[in-house]
N, C-alpha and C. Protein backbone atom coordinates (compact mmCIF):
# COMPACT_ATOMS: atom_id res chain seq x y z
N UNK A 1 -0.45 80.81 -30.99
CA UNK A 1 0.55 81.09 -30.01
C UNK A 1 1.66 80.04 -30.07
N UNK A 2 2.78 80.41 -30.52
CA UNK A 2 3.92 79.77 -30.34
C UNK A 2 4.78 79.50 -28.71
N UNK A 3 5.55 78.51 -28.67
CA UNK A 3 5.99 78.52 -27.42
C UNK A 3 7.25 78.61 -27.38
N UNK A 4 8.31 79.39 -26.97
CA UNK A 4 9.41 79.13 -27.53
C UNK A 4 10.47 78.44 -26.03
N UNK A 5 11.07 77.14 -26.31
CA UNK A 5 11.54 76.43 -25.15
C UNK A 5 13.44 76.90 -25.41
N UNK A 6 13.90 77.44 -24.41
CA UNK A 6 15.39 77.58 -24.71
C UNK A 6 15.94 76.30 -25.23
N UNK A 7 17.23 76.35 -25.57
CA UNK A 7 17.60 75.24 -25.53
C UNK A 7 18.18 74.31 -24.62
N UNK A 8 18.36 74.99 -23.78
CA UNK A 8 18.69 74.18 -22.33
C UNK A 8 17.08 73.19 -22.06
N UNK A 9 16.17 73.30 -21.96
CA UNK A 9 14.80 72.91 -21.69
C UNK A 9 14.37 71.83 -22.81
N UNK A 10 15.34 72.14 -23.83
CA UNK A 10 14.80 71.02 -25.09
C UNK A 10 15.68 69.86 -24.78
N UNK A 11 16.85 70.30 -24.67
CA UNK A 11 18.07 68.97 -24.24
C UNK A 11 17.24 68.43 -22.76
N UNK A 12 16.71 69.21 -21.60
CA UNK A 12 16.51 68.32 -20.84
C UNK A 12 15.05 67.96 -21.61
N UNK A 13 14.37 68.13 -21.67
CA UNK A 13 13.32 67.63 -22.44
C UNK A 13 13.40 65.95 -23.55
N UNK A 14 14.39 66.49 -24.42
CA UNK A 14 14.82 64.99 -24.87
C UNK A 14 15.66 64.35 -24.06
N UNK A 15 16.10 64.56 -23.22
CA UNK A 15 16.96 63.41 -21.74
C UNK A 15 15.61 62.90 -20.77
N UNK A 16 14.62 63.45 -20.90
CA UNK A 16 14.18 63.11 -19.91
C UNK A 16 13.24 61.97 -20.60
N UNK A 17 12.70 62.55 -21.50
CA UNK A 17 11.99 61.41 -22.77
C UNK A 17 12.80 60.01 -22.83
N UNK A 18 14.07 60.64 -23.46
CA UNK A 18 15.24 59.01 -23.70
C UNK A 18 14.57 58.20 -22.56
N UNK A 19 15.45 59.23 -21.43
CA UNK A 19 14.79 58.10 -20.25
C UNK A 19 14.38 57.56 -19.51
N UNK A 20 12.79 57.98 -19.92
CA UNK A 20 11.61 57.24 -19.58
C UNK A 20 11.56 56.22 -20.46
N UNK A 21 11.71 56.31 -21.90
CA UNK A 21 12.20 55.49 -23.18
C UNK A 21 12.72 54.19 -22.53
N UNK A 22 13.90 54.19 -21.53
CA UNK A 22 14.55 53.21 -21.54
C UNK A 22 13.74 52.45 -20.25
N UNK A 23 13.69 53.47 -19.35
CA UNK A 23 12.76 52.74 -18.24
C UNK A 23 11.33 51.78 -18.46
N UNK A 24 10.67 52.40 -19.82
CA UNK A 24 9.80 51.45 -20.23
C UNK A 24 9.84 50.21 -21.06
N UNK A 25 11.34 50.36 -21.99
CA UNK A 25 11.75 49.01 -22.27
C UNK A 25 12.22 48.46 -21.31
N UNK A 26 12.85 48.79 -20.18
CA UNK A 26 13.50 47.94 -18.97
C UNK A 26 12.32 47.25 -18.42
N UNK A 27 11.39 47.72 -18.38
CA UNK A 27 10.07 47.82 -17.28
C UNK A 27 9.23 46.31 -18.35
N UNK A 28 9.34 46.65 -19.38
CA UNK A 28 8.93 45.55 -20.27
C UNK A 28 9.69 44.58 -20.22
N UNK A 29 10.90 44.70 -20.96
CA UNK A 29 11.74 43.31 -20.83
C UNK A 29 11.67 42.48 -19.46
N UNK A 30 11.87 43.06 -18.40
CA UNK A 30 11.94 42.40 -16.80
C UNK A 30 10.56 41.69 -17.06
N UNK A 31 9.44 42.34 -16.77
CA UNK A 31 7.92 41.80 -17.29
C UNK A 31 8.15 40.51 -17.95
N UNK A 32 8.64 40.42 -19.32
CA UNK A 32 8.83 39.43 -20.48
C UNK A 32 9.60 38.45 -19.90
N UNK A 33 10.48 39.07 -19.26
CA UNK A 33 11.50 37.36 -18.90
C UNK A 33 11.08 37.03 -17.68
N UNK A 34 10.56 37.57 -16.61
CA UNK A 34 9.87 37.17 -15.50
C UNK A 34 9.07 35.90 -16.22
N UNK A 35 7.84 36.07 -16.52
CA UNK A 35 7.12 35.43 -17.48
C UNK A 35 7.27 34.47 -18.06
N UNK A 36 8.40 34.77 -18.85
CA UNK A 36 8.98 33.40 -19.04
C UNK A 36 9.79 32.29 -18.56
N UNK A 37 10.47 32.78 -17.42
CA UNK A 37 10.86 32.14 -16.48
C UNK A 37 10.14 31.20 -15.89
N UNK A 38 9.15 31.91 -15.38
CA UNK A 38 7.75 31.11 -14.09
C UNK A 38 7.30 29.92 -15.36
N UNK A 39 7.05 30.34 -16.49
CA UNK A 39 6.03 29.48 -17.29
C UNK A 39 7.62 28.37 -17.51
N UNK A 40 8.90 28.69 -17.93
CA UNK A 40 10.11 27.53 -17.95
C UNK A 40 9.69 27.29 -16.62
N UNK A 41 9.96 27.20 -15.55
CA UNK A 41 10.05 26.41 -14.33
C UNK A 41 8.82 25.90 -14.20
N UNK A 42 7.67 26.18 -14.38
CA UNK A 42 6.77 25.34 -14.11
C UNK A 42 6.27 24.51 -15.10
N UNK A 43 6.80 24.64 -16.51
CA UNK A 43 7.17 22.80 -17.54
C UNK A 43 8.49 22.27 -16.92
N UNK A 44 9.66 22.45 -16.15
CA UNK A 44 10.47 22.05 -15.40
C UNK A 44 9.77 21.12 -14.08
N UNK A 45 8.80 21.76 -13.55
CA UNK A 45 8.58 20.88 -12.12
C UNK A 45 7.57 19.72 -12.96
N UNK A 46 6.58 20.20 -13.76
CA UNK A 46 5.97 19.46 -13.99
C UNK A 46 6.83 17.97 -15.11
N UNK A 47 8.16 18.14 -15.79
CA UNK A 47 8.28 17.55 -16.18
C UNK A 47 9.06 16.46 -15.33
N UNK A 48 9.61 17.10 -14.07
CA UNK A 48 10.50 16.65 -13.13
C UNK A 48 9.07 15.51 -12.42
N UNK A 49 8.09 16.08 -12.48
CA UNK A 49 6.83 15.19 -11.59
C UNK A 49 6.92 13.85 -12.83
N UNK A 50 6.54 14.19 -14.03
CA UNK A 50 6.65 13.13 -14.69
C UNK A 50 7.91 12.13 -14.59
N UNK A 51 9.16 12.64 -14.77
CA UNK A 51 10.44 11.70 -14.90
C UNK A 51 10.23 11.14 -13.42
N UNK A 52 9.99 11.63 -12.22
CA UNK A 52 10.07 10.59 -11.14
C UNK A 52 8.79 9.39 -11.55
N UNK A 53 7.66 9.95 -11.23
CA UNK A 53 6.92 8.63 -12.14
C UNK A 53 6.85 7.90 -12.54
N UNK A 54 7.81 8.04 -14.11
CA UNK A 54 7.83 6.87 -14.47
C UNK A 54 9.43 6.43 -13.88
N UNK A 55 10.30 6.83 -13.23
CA UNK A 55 11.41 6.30 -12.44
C UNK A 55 10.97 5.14 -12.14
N UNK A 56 9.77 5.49 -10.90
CA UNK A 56 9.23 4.71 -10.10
C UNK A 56 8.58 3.58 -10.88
N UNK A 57 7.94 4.03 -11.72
CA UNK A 57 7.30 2.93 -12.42
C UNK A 57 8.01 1.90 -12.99
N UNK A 58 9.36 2.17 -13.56
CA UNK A 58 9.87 1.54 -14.38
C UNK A 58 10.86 0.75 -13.38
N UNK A 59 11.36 0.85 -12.25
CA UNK A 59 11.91 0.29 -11.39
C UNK A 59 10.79 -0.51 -10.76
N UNK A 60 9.54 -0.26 -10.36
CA UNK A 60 8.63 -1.32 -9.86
C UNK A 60 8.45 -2.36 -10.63
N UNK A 61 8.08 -2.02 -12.05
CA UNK A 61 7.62 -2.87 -12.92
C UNK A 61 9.24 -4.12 -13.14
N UNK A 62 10.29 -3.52 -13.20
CA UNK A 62 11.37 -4.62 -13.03
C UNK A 62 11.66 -5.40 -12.02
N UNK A 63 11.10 -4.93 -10.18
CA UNK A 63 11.01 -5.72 -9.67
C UNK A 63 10.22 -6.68 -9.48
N UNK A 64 8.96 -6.41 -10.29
CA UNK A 64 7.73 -7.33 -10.33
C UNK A 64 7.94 -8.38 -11.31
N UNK A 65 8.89 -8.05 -11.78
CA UNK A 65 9.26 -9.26 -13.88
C UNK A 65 10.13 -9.73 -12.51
N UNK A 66 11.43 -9.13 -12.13
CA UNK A 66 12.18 -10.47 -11.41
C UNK A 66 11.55 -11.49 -10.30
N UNK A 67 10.62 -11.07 -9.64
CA UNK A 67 9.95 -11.84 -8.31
C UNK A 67 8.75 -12.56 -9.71
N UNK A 68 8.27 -12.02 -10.51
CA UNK A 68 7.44 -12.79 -11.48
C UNK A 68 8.46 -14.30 -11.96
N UNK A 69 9.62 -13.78 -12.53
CA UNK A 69 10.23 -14.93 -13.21
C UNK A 69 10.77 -15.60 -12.11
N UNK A 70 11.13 -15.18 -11.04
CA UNK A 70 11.61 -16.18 -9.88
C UNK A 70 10.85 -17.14 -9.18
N UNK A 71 9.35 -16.95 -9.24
CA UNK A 71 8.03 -17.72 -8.97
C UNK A 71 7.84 -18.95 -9.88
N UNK A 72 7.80 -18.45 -11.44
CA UNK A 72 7.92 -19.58 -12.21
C UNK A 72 8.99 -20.34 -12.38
N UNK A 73 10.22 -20.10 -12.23
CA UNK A 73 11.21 -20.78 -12.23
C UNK A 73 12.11 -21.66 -10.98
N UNK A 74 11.43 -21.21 -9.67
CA UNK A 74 11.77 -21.92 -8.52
C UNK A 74 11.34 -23.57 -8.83
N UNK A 75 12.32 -24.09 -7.97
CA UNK A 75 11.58 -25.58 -7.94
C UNK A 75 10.59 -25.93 -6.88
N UNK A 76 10.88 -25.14 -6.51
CA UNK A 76 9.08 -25.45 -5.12
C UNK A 76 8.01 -24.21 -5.35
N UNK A 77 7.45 -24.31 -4.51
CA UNK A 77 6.22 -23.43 -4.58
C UNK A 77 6.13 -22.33 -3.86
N UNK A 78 7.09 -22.22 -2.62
CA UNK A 78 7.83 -21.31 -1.54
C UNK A 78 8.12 -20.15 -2.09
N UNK A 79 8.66 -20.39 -3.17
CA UNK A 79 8.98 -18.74 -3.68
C UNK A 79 7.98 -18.13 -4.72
N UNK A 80 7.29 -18.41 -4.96
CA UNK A 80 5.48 -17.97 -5.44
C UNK A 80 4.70 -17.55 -4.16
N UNK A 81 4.68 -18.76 -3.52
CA UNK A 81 4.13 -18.22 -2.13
C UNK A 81 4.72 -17.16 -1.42
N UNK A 82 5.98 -16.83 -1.55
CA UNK A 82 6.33 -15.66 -0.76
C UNK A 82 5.69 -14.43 -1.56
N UNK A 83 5.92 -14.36 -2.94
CA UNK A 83 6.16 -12.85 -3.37
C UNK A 83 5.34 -13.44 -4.32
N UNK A 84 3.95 -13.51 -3.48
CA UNK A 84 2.37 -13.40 -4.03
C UNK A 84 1.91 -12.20 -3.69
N UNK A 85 2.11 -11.85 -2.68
CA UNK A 85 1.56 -10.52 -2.04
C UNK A 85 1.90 -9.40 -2.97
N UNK A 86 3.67 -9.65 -2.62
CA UNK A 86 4.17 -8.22 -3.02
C UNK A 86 4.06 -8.36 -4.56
N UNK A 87 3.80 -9.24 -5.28
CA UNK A 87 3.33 -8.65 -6.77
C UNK A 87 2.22 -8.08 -6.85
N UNK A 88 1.20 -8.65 -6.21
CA UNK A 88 -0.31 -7.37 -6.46
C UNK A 88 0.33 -6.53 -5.86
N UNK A 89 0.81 -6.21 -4.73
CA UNK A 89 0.67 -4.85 -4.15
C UNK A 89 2.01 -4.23 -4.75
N UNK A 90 2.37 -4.43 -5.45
CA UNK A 90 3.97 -3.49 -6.29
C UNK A 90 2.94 -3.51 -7.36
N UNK A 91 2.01 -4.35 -8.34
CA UNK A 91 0.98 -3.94 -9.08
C UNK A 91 -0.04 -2.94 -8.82
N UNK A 92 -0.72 -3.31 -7.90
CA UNK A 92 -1.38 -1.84 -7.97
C UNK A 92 -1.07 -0.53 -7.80
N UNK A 93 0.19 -0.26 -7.02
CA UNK A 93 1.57 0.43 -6.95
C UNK A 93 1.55 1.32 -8.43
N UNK A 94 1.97 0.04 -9.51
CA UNK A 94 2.35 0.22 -10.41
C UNK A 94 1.13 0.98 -11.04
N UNK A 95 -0.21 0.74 -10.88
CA UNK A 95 -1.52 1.26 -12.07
C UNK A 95 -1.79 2.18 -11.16
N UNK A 96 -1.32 2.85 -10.14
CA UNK A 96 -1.88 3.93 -9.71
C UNK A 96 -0.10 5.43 -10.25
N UNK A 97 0.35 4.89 -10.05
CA UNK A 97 1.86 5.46 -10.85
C UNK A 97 1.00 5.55 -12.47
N UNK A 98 0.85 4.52 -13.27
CA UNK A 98 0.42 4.82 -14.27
C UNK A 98 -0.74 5.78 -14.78
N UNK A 99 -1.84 5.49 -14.02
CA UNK A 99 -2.92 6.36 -13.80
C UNK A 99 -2.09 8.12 -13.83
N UNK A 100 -1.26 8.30 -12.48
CA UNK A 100 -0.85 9.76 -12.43
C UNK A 100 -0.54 10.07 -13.77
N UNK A 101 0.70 9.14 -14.46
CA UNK A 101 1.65 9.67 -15.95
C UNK A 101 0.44 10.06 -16.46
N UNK A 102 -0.83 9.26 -16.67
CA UNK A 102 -1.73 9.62 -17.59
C UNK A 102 -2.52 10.91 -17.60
N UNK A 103 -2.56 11.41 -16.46
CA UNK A 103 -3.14 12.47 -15.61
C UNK A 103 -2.21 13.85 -15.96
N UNK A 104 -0.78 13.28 -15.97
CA UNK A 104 0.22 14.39 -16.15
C UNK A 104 0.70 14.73 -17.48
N UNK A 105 0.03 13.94 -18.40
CA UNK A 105 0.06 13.57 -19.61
C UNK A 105 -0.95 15.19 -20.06
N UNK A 106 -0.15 15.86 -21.39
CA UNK A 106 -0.82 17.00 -21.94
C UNK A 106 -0.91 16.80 -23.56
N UNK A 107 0.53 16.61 -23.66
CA UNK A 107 0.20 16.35 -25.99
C UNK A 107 -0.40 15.12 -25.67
N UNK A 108 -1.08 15.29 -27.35
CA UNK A 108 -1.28 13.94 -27.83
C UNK A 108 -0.43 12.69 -27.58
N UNK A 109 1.17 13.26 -28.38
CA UNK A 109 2.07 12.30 -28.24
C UNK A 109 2.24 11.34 -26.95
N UNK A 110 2.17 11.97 -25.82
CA UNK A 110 2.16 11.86 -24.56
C UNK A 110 1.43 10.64 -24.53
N UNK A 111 -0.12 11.19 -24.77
CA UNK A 111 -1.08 10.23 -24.20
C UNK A 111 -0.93 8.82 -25.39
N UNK A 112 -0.50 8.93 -26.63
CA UNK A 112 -0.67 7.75 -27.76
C UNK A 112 0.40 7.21 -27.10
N UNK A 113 1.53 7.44 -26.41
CA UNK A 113 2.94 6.76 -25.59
C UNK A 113 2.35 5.99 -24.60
N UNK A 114 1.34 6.54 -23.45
CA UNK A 114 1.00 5.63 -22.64
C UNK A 114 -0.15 5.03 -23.02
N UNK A 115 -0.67 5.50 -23.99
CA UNK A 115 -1.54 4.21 -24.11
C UNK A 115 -1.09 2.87 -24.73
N UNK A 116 0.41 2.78 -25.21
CA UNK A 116 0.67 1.84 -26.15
C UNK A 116 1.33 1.19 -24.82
N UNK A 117 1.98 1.77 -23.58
CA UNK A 117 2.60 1.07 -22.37
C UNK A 117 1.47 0.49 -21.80
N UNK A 118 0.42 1.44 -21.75
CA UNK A 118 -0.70 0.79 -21.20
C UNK A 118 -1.38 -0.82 -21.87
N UNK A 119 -0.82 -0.71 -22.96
CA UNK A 119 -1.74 -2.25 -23.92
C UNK A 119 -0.44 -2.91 -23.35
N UNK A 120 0.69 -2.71 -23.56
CA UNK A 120 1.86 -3.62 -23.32
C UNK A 120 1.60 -4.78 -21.88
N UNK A 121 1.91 -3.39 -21.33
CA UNK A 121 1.68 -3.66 -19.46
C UNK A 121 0.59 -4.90 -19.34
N UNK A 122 -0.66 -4.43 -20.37
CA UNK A 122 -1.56 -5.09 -20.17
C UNK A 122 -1.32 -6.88 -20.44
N UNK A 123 -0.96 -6.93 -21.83
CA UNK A 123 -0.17 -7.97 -21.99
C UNK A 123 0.39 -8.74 -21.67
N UNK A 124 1.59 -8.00 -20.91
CA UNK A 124 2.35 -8.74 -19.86
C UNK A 124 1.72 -9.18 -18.50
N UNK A 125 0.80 -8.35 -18.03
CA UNK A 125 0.18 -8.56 -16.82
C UNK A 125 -0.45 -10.33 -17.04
N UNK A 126 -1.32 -10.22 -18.21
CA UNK A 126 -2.26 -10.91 -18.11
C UNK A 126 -1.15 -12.60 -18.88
N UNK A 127 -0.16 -12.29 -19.46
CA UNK A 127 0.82 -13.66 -19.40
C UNK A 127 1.33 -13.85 -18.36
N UNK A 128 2.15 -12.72 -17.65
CA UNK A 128 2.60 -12.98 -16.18
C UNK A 128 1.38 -14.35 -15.26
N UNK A 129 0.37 -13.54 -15.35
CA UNK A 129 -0.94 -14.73 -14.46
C UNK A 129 -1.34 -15.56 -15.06
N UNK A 130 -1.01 -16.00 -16.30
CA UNK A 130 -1.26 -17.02 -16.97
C UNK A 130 -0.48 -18.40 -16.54
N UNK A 131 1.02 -17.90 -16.51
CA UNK A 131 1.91 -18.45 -16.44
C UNK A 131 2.30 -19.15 -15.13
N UNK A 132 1.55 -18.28 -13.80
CA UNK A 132 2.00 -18.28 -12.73
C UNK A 132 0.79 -19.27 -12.04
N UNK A 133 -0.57 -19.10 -13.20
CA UNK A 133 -1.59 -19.57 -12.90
C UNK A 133 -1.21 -21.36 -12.98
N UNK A 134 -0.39 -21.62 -14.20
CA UNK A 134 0.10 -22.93 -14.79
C UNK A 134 1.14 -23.49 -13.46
N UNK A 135 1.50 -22.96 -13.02
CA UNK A 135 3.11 -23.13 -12.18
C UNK A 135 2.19 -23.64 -10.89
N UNK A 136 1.24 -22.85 -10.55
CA UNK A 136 0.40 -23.18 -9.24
C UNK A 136 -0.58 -24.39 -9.44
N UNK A 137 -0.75 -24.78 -10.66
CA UNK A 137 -1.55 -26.53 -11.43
C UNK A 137 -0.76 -27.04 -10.96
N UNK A 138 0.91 -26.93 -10.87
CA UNK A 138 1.23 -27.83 -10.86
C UNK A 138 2.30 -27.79 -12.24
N UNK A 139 1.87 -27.71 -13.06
CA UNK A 139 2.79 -27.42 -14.50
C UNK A 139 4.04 -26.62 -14.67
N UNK A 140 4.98 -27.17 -14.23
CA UNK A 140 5.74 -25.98 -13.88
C UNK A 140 6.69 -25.73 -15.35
N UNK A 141 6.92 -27.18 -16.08
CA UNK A 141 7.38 -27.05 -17.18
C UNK A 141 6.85 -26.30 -18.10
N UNK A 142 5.53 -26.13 -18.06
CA UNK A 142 4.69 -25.33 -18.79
C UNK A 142 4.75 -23.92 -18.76
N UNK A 143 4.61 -23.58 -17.12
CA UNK A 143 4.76 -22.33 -16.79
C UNK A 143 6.25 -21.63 -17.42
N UNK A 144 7.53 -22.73 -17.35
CA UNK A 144 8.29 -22.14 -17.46
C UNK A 144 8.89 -21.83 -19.42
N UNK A 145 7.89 -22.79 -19.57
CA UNK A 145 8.02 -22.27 -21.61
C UNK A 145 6.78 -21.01 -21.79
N UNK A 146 5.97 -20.90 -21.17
CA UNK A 146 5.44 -19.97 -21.28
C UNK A 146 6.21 -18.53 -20.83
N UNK A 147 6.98 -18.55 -20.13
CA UNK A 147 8.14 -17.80 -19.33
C UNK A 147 8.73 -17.23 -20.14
N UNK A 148 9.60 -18.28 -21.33
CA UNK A 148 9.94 -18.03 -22.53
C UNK A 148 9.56 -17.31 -23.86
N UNK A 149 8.30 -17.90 -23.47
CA UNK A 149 7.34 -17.84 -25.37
C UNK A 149 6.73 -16.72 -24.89
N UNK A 150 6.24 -16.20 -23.78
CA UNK A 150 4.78 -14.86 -23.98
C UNK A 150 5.46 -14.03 -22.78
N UNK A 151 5.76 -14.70 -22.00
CA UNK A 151 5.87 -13.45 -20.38
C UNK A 151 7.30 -12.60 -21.24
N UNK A 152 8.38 -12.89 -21.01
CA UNK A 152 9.44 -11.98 -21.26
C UNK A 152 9.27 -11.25 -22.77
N UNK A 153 9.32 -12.20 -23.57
CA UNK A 153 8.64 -10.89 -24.78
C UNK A 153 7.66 -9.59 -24.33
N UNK A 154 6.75 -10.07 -24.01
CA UNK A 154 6.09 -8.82 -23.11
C UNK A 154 6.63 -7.94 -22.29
N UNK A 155 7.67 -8.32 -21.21
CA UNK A 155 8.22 -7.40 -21.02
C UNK A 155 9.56 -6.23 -21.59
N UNK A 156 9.72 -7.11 -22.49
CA UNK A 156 10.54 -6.30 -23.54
C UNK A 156 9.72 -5.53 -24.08
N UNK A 157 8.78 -6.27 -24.51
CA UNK A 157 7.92 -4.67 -25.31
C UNK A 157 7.22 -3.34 -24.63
């Protein structure tokens, strides 16, 4: 049994096909860039979480080198004694900021980056109290070539 469709019925027939045709590429594409949108904005927030981070970090860690070098380099002991506190506590500040980057951390690259800030930091931490340790003996000349020779290299690196 044959069917025979006028031709009025075939033209709407292929119009109506076209466009459903187009409604299902529309229906797809919207789908596709939706999609990709949400997944761009959310490496956007998350990268925006990282750049404040280390903002923060990297502005703490410079106020802790200036109140660090201003301790060893005072001529009394007054200004160690003041901004004793606020270096641990802008330090631990600082390793809980670090901790997050590490947390927010996904490539490799990422994590081999903070772990090499992480040895640095470490570095510096542990000349910073070396130095500050010498200055509070009493040694202040000492403290302050050490200031020279190990603390600020460290914080350059």
């Amino acid at each position: 049994m044959t069917t025979r469709l006028s031709i009025a019925a075939r033209l709407w027939l292929a119009i109506t096909l076209f466009a459903l045709a187009i409604v299902a590429l529309l229906t797809a594409t919207g789908v596709g860039t939706s999609m990709l949108q949400h997944e761009a904005r959310t490496q956007q927030e998350h990268r925006a979480r990282m750049l404040d981070r280390a903002s923060r970090w990297a502005g703490l860690t410079e106020t802790n080198v200036q109140r660090a070098v201003a301790s060893i380099v005072a001529a009394d002991d007054s200004v160690a004694t003041h901004f004793k506190a606020q270096i641990g506590e802008t330090t631990a500040r600082i390793t809980e900021l670090q901790k997050e980057l590490e947390g927010l951390a996904t490539s490799d690259t990422e994590k081999a980056q903070l772990a090499k800030v992480a040895a640095a930091r470490k570095a510096y931490v542990d000349s910073r109290q070396s130095a500050l340790a010498k200055r509070k003996d009493g040694d202040a000349d000492g403290a302050r070539q050490m200031l020279q020779a190990t603390v600020l290299p460290a914080v350059t690196a």
